[in-house]
N, C-alpha and C. Protein backbone atom coordinates (compact mmCIF):
# COMPACT_ATOMS: atom_id res chain seq x y z
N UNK A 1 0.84 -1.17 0.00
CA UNK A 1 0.00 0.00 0.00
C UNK A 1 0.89 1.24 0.00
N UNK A 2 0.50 2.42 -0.64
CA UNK A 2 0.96 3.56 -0.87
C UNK A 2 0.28 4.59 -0.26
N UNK A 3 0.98 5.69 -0.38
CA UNK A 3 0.11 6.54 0.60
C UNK A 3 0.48 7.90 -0.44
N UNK A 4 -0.56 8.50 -1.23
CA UNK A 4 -0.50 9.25 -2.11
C UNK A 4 -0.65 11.43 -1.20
N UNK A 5 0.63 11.91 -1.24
CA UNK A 5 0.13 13.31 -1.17
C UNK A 5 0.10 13.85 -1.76
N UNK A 6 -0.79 15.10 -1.85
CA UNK A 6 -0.95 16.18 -2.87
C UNK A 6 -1.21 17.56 -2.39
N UNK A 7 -0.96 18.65 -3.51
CA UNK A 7 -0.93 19.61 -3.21
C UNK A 7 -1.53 20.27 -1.95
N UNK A 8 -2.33 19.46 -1.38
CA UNK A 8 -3.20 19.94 0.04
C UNK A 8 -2.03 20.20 0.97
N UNK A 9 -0.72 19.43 1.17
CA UNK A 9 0.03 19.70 2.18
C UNK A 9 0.82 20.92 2.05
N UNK A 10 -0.09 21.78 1.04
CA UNK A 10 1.06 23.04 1.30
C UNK A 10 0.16 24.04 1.10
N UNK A 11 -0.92 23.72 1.68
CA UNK A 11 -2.01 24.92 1.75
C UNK A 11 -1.70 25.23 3.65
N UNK A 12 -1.30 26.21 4.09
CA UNK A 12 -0.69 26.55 5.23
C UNK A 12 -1.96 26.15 6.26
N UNK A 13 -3.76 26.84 6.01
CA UNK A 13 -4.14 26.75 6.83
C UNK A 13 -4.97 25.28 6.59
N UNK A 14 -5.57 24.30 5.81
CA UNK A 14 -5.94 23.56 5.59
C UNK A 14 -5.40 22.41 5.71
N UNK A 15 -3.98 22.87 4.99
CA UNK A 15 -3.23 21.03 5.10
C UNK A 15 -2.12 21.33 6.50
N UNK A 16 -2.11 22.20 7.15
CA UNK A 16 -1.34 21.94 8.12
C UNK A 16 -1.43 21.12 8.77
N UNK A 17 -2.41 20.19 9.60
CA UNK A 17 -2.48 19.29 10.16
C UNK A 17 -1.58 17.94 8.99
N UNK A 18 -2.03 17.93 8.05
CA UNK A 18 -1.29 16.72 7.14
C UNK A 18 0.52 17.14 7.15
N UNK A 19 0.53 18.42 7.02
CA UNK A 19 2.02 18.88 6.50
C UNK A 19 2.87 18.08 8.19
N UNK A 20 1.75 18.47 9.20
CA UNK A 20 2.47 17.97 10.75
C UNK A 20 2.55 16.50 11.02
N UNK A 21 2.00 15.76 9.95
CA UNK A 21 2.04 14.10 10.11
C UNK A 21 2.90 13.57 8.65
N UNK A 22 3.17 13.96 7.92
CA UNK A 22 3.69 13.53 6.61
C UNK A 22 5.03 12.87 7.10
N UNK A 23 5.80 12.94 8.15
CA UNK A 23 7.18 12.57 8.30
C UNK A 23 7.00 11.20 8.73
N UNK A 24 5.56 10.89 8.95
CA UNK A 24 5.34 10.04 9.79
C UNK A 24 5.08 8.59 8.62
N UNK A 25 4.40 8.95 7.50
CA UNK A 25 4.36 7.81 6.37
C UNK A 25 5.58 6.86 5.95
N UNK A 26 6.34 6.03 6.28
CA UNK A 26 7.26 5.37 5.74
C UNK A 26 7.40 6.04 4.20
N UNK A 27 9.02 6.15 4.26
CA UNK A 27 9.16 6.27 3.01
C UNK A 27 9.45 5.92 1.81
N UNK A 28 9.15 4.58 2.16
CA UNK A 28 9.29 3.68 0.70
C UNK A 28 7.62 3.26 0.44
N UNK A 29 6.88 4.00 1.34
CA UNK A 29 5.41 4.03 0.89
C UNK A 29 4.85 5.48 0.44
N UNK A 30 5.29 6.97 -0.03
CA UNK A 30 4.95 7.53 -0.14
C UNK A 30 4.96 8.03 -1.29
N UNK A 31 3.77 8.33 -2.06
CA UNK A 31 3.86 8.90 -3.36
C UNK A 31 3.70 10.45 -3.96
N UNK A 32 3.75 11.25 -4.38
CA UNK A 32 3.16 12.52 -4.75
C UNK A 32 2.43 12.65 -5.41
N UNK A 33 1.73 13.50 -5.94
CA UNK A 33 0.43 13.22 -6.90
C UNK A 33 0.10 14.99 -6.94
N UNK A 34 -0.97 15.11 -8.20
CA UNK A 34 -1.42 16.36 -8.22
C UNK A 34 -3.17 16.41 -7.78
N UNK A 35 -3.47 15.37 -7.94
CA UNK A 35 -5.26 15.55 -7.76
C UNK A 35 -5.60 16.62 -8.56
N UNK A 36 -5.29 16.29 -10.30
CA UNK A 36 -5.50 17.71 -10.90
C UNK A 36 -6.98 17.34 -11.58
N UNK A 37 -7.97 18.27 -11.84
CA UNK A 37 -7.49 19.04 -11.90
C UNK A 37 -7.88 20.39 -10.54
N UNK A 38 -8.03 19.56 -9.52
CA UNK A 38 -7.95 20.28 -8.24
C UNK A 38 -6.93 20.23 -7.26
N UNK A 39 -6.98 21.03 -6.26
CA UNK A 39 -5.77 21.04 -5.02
C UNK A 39 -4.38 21.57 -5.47
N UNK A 40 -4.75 22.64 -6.36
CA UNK A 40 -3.64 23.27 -6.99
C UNK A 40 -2.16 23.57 -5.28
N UNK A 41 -1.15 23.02 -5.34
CA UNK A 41 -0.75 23.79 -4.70
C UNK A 41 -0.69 25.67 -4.04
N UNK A 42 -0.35 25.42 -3.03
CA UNK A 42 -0.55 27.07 -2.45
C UNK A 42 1.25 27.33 -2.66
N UNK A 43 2.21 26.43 -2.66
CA UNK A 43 3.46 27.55 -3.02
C UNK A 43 3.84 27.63 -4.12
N UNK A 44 3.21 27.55 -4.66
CA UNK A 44 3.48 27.99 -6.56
C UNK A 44 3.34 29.47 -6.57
N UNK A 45 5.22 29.64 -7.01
CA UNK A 45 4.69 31.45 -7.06
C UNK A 45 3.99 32.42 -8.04
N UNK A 46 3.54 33.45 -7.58
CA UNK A 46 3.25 34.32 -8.49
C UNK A 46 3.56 34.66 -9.60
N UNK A 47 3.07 34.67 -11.06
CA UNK A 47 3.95 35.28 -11.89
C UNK A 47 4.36 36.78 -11.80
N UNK A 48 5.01 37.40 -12.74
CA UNK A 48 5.58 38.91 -12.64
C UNK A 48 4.47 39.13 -12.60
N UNK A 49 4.22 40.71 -11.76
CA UNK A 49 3.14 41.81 -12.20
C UNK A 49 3.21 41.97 -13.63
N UNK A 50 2.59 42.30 -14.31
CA UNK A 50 2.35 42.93 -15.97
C UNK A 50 2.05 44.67 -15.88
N UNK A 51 1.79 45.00 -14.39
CA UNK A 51 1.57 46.21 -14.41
C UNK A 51 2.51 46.39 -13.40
N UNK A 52 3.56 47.64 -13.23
CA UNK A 52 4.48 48.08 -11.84
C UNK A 52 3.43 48.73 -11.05
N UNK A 53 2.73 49.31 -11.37
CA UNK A 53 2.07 50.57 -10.58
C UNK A 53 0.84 49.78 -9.82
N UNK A 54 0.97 48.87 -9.68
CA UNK A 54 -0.52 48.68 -9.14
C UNK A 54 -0.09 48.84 -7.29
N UNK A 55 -1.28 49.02 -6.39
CA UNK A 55 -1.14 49.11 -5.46
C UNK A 55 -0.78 47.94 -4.82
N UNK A 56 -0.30 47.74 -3.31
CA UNK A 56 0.63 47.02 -2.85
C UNK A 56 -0.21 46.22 -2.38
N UNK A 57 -1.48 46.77 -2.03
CA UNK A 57 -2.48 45.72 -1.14
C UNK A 57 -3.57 44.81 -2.01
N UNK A 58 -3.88 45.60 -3.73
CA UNK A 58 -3.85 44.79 -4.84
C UNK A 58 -3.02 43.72 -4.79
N UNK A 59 -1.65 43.50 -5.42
CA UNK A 59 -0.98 42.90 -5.15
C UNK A 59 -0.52 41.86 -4.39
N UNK A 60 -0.97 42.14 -3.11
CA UNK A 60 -0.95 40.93 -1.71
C UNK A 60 -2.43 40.48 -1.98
N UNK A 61 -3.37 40.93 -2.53
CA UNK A 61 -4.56 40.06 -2.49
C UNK A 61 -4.40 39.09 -3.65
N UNK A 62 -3.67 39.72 -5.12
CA UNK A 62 -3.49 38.78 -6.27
C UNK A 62 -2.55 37.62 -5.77
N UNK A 63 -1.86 37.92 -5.26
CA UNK A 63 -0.62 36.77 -4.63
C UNK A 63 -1.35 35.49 -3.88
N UNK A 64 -2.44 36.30 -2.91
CA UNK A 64 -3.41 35.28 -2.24
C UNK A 64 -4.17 34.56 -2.86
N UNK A 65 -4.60 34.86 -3.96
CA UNK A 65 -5.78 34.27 -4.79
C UNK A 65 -5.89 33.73 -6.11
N UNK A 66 -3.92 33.79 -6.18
CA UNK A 66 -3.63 33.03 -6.99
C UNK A 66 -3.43 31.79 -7.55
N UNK A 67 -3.55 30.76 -6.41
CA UNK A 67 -3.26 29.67 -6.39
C UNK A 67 -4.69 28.68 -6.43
N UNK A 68 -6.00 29.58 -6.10
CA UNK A 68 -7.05 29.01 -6.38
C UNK A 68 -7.54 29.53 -8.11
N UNK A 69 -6.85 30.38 -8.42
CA UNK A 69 -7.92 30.65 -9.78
C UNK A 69 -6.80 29.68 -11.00
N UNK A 70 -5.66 29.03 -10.41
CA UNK A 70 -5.17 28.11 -11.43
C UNK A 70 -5.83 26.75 -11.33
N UNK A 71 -6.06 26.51 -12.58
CA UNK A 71 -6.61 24.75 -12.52
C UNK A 71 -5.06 23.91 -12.74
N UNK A 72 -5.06 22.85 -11.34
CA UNK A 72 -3.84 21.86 -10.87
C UNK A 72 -3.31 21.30 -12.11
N UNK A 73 -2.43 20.84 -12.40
CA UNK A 73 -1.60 20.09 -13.88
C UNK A 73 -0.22 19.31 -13.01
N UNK A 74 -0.43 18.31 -13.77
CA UNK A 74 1.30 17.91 -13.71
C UNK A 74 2.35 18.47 -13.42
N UNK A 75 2.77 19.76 -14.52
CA UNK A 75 3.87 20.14 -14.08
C UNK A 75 4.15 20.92 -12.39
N UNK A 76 2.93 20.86 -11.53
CA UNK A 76 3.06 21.55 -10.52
C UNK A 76 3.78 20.14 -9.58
N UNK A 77 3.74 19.31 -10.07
CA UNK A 77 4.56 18.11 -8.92
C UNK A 77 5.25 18.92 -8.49
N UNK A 78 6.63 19.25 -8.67
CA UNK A 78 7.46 19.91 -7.99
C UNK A 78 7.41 20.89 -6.67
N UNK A 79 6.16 21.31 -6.67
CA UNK A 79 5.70 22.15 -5.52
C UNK A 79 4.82 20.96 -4.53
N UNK A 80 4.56 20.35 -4.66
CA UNK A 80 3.68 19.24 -3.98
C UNK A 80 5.04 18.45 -3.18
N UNK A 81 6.73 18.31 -4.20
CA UNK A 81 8.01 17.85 -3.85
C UNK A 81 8.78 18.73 -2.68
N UNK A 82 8.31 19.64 -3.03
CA UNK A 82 9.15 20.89 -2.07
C UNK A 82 8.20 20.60 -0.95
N UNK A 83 7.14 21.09 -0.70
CA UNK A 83 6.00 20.39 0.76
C UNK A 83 6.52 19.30 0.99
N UNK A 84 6.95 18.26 0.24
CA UNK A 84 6.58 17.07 1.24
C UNK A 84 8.03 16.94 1.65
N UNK A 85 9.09 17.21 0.99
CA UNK A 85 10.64 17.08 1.74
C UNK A 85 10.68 18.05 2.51
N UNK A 86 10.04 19.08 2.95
CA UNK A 86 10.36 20.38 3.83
C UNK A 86 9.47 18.87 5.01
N UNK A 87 8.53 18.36 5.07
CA UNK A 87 7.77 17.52 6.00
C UNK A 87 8.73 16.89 6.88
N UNK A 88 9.89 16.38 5.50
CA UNK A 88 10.65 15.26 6.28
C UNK A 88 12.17 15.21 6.31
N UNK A 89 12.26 16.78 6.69
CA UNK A 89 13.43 17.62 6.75
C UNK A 89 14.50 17.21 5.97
N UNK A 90 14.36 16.58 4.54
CA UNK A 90 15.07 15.76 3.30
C UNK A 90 15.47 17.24 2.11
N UNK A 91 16.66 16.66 1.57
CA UNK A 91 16.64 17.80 0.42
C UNK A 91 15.33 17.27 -1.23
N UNK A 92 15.01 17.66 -1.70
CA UNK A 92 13.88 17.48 -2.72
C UNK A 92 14.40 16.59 -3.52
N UNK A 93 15.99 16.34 -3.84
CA UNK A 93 16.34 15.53 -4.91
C UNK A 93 15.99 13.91 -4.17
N UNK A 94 16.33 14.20 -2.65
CA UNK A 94 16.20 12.92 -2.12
C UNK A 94 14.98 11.99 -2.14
N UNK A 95 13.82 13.23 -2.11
CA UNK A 95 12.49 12.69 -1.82
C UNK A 95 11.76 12.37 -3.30
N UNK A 96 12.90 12.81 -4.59
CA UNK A 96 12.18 12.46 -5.53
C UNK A 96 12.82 11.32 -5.73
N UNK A 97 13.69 10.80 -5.47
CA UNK A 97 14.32 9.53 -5.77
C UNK A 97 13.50 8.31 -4.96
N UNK A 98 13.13 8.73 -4.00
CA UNK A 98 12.18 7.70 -2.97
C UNK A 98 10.67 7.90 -3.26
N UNK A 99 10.55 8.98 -4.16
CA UNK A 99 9.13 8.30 -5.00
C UNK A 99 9.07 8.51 -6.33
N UNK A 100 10.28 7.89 -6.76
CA UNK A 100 10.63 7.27 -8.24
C UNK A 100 10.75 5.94 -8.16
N UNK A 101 11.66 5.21 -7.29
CA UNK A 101 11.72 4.51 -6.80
C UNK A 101 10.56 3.19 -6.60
């Protein structure tokens, strides 16, 4: 049996409880996954502004509400990789090798 995570463990206020047990899954049972096309990760950054001038508190709200108005894809594994080795205090190359593996 496998134990599949996804982007939920890096939503700060939702998956925190998961992000505080993830170290705990054996790791020759743990997989990553996107659950696309939902559960977009939350640390996927922002792209550039397209505008300089916009206001700052614009800005901190686009930053916030960015991560729900993208629909989840594949290529976001990598952010789902960064959550789950920050879990299990591992560098990312390590934790992708143990769910390549």
């Amino acid at each position: 049996m496998y134990i599949g995570i996804t982007g939920w463990v890096s939503d700060p206020r939702r998956g925190r409880h998961l992000h505080d047990i993830v170290h705990l899954i054996p790791q020759d049972r743990i997989m990553i996954e996107t659950d696309a096309p939902f559960l977009t990760p939350f640390n996927i950054p922002s792209p550039p502004q397209q505008h300089q001038q916009q206001h700052s508190e614009q800005q901190q709200q686009h930053t916030q509400q960015q991560p729900k108005r993208r629909r989840n894809e594949a290529a976001y594994l990598p952010y789902v990789l960064q959550s789950v080795a920050e879990c299990y205090g591992l560098p990312e190359e390590d934790v992708a090798q143990l769910t390549t593996n």
